[in-house]
C-alpha atoms as a PDB file:
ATOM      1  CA  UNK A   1       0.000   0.000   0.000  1.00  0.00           C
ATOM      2  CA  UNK A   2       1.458   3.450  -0.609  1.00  0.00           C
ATOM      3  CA  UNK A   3       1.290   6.497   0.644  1.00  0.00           C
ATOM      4  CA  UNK A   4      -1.674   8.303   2.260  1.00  0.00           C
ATOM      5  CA  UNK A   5      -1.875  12.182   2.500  1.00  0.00           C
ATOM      6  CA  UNK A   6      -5.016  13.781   4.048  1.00  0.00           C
ATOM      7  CA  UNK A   7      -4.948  17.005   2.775  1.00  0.00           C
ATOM      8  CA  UNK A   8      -6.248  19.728   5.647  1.00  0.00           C
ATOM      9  CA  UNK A   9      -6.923  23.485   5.795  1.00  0.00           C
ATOM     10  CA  UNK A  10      -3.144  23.581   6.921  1.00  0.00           C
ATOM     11  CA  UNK A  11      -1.982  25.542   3.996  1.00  0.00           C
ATOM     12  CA  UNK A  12       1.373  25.044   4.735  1.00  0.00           C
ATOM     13  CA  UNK A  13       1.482  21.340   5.131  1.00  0.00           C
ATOM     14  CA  UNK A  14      -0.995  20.851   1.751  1.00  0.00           C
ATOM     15  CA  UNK A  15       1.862  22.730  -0.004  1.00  0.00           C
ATOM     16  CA  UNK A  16       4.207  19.769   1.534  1.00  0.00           C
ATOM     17  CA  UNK A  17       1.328  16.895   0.024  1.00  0.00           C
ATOM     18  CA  UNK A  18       1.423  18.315  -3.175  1.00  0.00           C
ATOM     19  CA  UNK A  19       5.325  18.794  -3.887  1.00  0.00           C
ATOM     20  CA  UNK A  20       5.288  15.127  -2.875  1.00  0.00           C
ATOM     21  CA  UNK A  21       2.825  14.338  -5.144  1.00  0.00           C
ATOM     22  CA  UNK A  22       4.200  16.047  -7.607  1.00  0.00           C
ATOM     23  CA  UNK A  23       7.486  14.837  -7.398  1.00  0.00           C
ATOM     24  CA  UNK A  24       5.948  11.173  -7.392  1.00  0.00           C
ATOM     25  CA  UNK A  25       4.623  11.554 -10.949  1.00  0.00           C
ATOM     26  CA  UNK A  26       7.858  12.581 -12.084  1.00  0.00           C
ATOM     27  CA  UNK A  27       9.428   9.517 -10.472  1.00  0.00           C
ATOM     28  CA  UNK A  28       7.320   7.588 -12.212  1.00  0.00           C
ATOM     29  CA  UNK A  29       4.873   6.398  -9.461  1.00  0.00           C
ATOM     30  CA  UNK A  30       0.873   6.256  -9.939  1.00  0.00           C
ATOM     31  CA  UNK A  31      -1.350   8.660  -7.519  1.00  0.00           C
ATOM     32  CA  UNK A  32      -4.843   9.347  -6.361  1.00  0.00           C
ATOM     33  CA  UNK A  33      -5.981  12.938  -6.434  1.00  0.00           C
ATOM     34  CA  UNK A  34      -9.388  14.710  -6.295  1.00  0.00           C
ATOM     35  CA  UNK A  35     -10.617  17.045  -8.913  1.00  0.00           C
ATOM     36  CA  UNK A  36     -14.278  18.845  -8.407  1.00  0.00           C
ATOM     37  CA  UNK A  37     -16.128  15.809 -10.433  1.00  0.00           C
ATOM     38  CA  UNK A  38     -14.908  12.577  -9.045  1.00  0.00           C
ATOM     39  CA  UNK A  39     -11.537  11.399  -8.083  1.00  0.00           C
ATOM     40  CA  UNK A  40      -8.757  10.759 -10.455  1.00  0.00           C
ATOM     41  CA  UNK A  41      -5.825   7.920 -11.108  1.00  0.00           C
ATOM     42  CA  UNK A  42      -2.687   9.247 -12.838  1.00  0.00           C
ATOM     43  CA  UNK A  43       0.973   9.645 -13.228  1.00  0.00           C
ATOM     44  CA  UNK A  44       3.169  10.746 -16.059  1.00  0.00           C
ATOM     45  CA  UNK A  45       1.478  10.905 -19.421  1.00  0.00           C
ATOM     46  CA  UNK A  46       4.800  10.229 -21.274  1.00  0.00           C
ATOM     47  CA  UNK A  47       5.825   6.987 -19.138  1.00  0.00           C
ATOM     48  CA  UNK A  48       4.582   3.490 -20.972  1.00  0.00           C
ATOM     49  CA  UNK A  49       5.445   1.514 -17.628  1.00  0.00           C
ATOM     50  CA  UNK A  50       2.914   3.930 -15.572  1.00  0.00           C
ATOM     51  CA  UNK A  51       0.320   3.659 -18.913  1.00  0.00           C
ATOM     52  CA  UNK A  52       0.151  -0.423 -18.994  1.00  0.00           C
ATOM     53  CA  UNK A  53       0.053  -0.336 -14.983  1.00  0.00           C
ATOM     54  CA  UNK A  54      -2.972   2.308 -15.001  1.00  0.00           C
ATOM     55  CA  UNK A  55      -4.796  -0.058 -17.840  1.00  0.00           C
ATOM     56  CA  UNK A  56      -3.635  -3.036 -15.859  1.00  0.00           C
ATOM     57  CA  UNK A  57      -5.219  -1.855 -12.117  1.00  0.00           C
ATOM     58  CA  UNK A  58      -8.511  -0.506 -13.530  1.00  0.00           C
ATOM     59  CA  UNK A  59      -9.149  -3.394 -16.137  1.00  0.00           C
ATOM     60  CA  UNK A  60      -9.285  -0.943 -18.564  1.00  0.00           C
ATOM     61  CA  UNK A  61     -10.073  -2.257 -22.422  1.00  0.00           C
ATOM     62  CA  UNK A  62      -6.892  -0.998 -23.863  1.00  0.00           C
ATOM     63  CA  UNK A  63      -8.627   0.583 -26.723  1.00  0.00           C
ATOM     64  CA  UNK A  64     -10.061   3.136 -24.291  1.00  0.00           C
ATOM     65  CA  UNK A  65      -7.814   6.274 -24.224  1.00  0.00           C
ATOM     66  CA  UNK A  66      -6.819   7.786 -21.523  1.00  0.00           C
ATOM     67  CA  UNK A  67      -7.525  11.624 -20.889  1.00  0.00           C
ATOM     68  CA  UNK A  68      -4.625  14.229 -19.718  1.00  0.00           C
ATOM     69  CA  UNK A  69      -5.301  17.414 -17.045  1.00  0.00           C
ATOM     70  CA  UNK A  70      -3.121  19.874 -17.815  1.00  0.00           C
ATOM     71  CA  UNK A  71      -2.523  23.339 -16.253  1.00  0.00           C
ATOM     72  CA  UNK A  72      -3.627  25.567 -18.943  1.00  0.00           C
ATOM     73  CA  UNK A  73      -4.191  26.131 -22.244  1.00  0.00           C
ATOM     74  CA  UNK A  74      -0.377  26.371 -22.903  1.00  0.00           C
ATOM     75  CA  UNK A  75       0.391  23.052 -22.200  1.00  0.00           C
ATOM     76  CA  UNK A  76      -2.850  21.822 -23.501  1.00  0.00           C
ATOM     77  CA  UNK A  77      -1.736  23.152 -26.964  1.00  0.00           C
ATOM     78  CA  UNK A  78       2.013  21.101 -26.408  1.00  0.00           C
ATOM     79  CA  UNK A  79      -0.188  18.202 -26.479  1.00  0.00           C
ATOM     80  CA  UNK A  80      -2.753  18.232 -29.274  1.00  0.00           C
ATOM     81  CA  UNK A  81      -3.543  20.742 -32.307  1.00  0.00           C
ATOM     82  CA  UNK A  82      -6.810  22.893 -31.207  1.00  0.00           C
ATOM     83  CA  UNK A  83      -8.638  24.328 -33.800  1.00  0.00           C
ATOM     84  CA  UNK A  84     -11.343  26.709 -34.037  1.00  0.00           C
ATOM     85  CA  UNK A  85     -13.944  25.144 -31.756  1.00  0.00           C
ATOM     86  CA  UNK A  86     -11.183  23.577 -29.902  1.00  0.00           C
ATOM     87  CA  UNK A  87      -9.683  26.844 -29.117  1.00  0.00           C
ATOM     88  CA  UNK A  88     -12.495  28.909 -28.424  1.00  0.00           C
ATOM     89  CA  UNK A  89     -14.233  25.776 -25.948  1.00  0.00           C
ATOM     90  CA  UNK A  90     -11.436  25.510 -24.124  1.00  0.00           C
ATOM     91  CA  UNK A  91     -10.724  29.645 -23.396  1.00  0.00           C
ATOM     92  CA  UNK A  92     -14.431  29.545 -22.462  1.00  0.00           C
ATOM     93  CA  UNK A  93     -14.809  26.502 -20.461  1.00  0.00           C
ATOM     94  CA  UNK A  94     -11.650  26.368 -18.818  1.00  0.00           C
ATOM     95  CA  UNK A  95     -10.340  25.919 -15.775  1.00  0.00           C
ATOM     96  CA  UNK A  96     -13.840  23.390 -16.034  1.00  0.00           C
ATOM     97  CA  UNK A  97     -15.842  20.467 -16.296  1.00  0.00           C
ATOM     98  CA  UNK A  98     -15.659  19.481 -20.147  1.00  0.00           C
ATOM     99  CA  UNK A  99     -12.781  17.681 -21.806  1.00  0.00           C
ATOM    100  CA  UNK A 100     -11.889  18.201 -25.637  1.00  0.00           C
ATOM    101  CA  UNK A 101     -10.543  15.958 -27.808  1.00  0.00           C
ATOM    102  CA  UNK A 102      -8.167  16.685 -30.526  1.00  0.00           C
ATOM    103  CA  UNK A 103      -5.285  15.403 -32.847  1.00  0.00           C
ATOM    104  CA  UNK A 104      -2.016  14.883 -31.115  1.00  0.00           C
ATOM    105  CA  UNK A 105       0.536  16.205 -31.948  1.00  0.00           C
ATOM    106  CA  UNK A 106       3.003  15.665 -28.951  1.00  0.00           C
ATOM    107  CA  UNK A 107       5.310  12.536 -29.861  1.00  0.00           C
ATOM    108  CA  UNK A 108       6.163  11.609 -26.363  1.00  0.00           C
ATOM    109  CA  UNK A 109       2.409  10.742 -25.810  1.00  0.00           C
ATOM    110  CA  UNK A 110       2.529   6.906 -26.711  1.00  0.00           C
ATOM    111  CA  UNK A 111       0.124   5.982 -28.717  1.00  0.00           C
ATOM    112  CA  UNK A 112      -0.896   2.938 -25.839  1.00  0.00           C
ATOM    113  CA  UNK A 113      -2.211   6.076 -23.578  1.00  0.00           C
ATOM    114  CA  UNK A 114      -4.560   7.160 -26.880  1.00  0.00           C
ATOM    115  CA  UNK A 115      -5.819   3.582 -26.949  1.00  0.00           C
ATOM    116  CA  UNK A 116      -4.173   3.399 -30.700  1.00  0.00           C
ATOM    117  CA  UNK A 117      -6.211   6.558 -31.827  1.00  0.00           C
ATOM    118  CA  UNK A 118      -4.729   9.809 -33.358  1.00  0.00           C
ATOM    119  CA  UNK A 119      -6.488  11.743 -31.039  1.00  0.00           C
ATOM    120  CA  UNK A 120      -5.743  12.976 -27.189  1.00  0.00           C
ATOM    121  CA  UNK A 121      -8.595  14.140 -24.573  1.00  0.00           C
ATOM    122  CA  UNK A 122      -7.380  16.733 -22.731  1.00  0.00           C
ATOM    123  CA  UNK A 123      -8.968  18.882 -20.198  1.00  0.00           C
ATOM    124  CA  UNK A 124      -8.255  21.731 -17.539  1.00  0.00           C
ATOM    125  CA  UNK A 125      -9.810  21.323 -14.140  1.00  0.00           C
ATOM    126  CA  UNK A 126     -10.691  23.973 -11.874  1.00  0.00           C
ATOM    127  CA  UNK A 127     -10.124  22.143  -9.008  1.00  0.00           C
ATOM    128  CA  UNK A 128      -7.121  23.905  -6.774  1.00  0.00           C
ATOM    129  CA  UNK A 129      -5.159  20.884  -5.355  1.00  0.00           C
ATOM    130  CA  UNK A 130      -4.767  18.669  -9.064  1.00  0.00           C
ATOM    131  CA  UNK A 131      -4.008  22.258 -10.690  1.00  0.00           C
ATOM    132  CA  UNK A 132      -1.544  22.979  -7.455  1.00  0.00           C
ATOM    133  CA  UNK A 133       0.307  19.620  -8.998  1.00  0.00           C
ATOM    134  CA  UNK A 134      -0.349  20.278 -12.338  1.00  0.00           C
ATOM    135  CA  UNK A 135       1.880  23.397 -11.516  1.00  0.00           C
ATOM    136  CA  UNK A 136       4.153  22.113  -9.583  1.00  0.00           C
ATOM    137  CA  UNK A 137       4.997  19.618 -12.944  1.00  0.00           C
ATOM    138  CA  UNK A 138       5.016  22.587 -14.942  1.00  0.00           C
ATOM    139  CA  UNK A 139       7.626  24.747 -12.951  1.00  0.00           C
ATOM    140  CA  UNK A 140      10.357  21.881 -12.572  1.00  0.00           C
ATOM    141  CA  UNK A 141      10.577  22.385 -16.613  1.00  0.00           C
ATOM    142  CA  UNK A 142       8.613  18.687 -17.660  1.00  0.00           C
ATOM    143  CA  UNK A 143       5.207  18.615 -18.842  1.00  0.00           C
ATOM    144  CA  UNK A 144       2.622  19.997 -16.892  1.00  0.00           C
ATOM    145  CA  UNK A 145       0.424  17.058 -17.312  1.00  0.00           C
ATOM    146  CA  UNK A 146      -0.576  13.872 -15.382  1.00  0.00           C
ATOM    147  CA  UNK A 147      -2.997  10.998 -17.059  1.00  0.00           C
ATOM    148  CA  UNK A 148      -6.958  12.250 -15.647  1.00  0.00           C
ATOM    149  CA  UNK A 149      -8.953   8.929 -15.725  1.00  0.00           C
ATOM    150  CA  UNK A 150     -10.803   8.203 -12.926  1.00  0.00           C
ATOM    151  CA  UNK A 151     -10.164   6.375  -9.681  1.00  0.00           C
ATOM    152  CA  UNK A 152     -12.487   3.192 -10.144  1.00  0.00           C
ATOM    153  CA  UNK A 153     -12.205  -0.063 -11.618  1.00  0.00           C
ATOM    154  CA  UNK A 154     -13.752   0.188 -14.968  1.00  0.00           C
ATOM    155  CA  UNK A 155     -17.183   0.427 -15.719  1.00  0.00           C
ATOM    156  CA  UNK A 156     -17.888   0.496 -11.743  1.00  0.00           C
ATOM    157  CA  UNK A 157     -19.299   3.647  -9.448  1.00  0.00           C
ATOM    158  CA  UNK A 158     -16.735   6.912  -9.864  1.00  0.00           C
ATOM    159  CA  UNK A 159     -15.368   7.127  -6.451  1.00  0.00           C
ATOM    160  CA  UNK A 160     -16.347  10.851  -5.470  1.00  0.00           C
ATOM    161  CA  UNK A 161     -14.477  10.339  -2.066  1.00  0.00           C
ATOM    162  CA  UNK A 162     -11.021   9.208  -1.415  1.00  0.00           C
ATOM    163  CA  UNK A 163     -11.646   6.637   1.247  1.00  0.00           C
ATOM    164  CA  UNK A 164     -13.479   4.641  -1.113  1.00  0.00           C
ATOM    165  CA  UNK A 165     -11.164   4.005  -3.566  1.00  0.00           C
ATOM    166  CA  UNK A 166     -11.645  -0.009  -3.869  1.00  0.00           C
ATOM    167  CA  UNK A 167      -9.223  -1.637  -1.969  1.00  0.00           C
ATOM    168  CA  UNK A 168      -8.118  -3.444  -4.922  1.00  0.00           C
ATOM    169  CA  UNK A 169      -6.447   0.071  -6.628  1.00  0.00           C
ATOM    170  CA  UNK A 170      -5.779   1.306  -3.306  1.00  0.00           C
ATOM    171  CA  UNK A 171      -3.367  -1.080  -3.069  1.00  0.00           C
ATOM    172  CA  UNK A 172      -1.617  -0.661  -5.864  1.00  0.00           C
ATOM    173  CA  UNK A 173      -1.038   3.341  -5.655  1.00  0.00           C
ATOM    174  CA  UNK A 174       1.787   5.409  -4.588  1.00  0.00           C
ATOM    175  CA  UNK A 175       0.247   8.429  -3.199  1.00  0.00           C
ATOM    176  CA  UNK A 176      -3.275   9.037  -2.564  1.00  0.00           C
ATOM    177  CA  UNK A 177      -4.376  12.374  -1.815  1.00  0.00           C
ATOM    178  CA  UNK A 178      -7.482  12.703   0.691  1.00  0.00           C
ATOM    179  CA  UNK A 179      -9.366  15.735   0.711  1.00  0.00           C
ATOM    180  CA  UNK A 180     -13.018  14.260   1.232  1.00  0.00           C
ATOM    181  CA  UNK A 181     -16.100  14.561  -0.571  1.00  0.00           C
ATOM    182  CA  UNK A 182     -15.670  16.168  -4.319  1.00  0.00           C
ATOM    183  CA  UNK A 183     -18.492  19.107  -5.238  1.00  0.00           C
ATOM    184  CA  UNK A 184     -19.690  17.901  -8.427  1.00  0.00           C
ATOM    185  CA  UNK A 185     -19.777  14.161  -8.213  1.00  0.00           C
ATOM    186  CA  UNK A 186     -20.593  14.290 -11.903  1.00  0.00           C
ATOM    187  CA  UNK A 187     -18.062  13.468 -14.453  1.00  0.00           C
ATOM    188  CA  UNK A 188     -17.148  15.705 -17.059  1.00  0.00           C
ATOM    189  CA  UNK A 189     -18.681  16.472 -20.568  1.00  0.00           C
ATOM    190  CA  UNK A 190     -16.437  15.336 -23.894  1.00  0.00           C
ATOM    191  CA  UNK A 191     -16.243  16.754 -26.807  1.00  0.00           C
ATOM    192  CA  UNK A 192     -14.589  15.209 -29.642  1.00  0.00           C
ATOM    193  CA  UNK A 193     -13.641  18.781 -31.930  1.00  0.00           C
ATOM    194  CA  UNK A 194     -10.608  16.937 -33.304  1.00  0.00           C
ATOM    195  CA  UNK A 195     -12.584  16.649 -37.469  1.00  0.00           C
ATOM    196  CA  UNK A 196     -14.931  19.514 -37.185  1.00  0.00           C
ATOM    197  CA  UNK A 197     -15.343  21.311 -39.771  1.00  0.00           C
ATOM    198  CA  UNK A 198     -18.377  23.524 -38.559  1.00  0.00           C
ATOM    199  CA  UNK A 199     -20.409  23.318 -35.253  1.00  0.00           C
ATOM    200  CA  UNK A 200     -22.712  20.636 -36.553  1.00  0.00           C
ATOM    201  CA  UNK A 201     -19.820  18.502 -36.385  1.00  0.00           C
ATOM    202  CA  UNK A 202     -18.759  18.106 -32.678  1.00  0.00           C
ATOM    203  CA  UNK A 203     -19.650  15.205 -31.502  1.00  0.00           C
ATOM    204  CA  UNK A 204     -20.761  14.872 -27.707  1.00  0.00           C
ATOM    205  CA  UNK A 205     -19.306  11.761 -26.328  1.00  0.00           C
ATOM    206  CA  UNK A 206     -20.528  12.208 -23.051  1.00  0.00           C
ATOM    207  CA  UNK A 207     -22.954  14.959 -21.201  1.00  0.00           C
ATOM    208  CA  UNK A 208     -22.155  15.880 -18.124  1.00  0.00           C
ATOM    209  CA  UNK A 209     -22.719  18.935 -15.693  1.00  0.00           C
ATOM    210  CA  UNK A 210     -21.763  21.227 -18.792  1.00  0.00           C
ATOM    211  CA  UNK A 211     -25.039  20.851 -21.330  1.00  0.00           C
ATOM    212  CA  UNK A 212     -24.452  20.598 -25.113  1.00  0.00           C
ATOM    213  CA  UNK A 213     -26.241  23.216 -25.655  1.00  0.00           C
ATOM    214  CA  UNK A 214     -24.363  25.643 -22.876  1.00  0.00           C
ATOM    215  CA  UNK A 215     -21.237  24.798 -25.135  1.00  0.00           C
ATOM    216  CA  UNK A 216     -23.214  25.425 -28.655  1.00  0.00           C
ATOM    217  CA  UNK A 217     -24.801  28.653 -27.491  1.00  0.00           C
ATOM    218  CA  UNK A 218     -20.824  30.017 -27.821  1.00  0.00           C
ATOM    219  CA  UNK A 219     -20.946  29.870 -31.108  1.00  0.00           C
ATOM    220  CA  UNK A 220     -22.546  32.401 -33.476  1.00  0.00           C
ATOM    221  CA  UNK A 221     -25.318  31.244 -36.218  1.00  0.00           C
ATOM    222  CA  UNK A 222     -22.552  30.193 -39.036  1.00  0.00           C
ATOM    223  CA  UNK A 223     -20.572  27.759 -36.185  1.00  0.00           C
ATOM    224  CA  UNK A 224     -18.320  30.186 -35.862  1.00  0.00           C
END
């Protein structure tokens, strides 16, 4: 079993958690982390080992992508090639609850994390302690990324508190982070702009707390 941190309102000693988490992910280890939907399982986007073990713990089909959080749009655009409706979801939407897919572009994203797919889901969450790490990554000069799928064996309940992780992942990860209940506890909405042409070509993979229509009212008459 590895480590457990239960983050507090001690600012100082949450600052202390999060380094250490941070620094796991660059050492290659596999944490638990809250965002403000449900909680996450991740590590280093770039590392194969930490991809196959991630598949391996949640029985994960491994045609089934994995998503990235990253800590802005800046490293987002590292990562995959945003363009129009990309772009102008993600400078609306984020920090936020939807996740975008588009073409990647970054070569030191294995194709195992996309499940074999050209394509990358990436998303920034508002949620202060994953963007705290997601920073922390970012500032020691490596990508400020970590692999975003969530905590739960797959195809079972999200886990939207970290003492229910099932025992069966909670064994197997490095560092979980503990800060209780999550607000949301509703995953978050994904849409695929990576082939669209105009606005009637998103495609909505999943509807979550952000509506389709909330993200097609942003765009004027002529999808623009």
């Amino acid at each position: 079993m590895g480590l457990l941190l239960k983050l507090s309102r001690d600012n100082k000693l949450d600052k202390i958690f999060l380094k250490k988490a941070a620094d796991a992910v660059i050492e290659g280890k596999i944490i638990a982390y809250p965002t403000n939907t449900v909680y996450g399982l991740g590590g280093d986007p770039q590392n194969l080992k930490v991809i196959n073990r991630i598949f391996e713990m949640k029985f994960r089909e491994r045609d089934k992508g994995l998503p990235i959080l990253v800590s802005d749009i800046e490293e987002a655009k590292k990562i995959g090639e945003f363009n129009l409706y990309a772009s102008q979801i993600a400078e609306y939407f984020w920090p936020g609850q939807v996740t975008i897919i588009v073409k990647k572009i970054l070569k030191s994203i294995p194709q195992k994390l996309t499940g074999g797919k050209q394509t990358v889901a990436i998303r920034v969450p508002e949620n202060g302690i994953i963007l705290a790490i997601l920073g922390n990554l970012k500032s020691k000069g490596v990508l400020g990324g970590i692999i975003g799928t969530s905590a739960n064996i797959s195809d079972k309940e999200n886990i939207i508190e970290g003492e229910y992780i099932p025992k069966l992942l909670f064994d197997q990860i490095d560092v979980i982070l503990d800060s209780g209940k999550t607000l949301t506890q509703i995953p978050s909405t994904i849409v695929d702009c990576s082939s669209a042409k105009k606005k009637s070509e998103l495609k909505f993979l999943r509807i979550g707390s952000i509506s389709k229509e909330e993200i097609l009212k942003i765009f004027n008459d002529e999808g623009i």
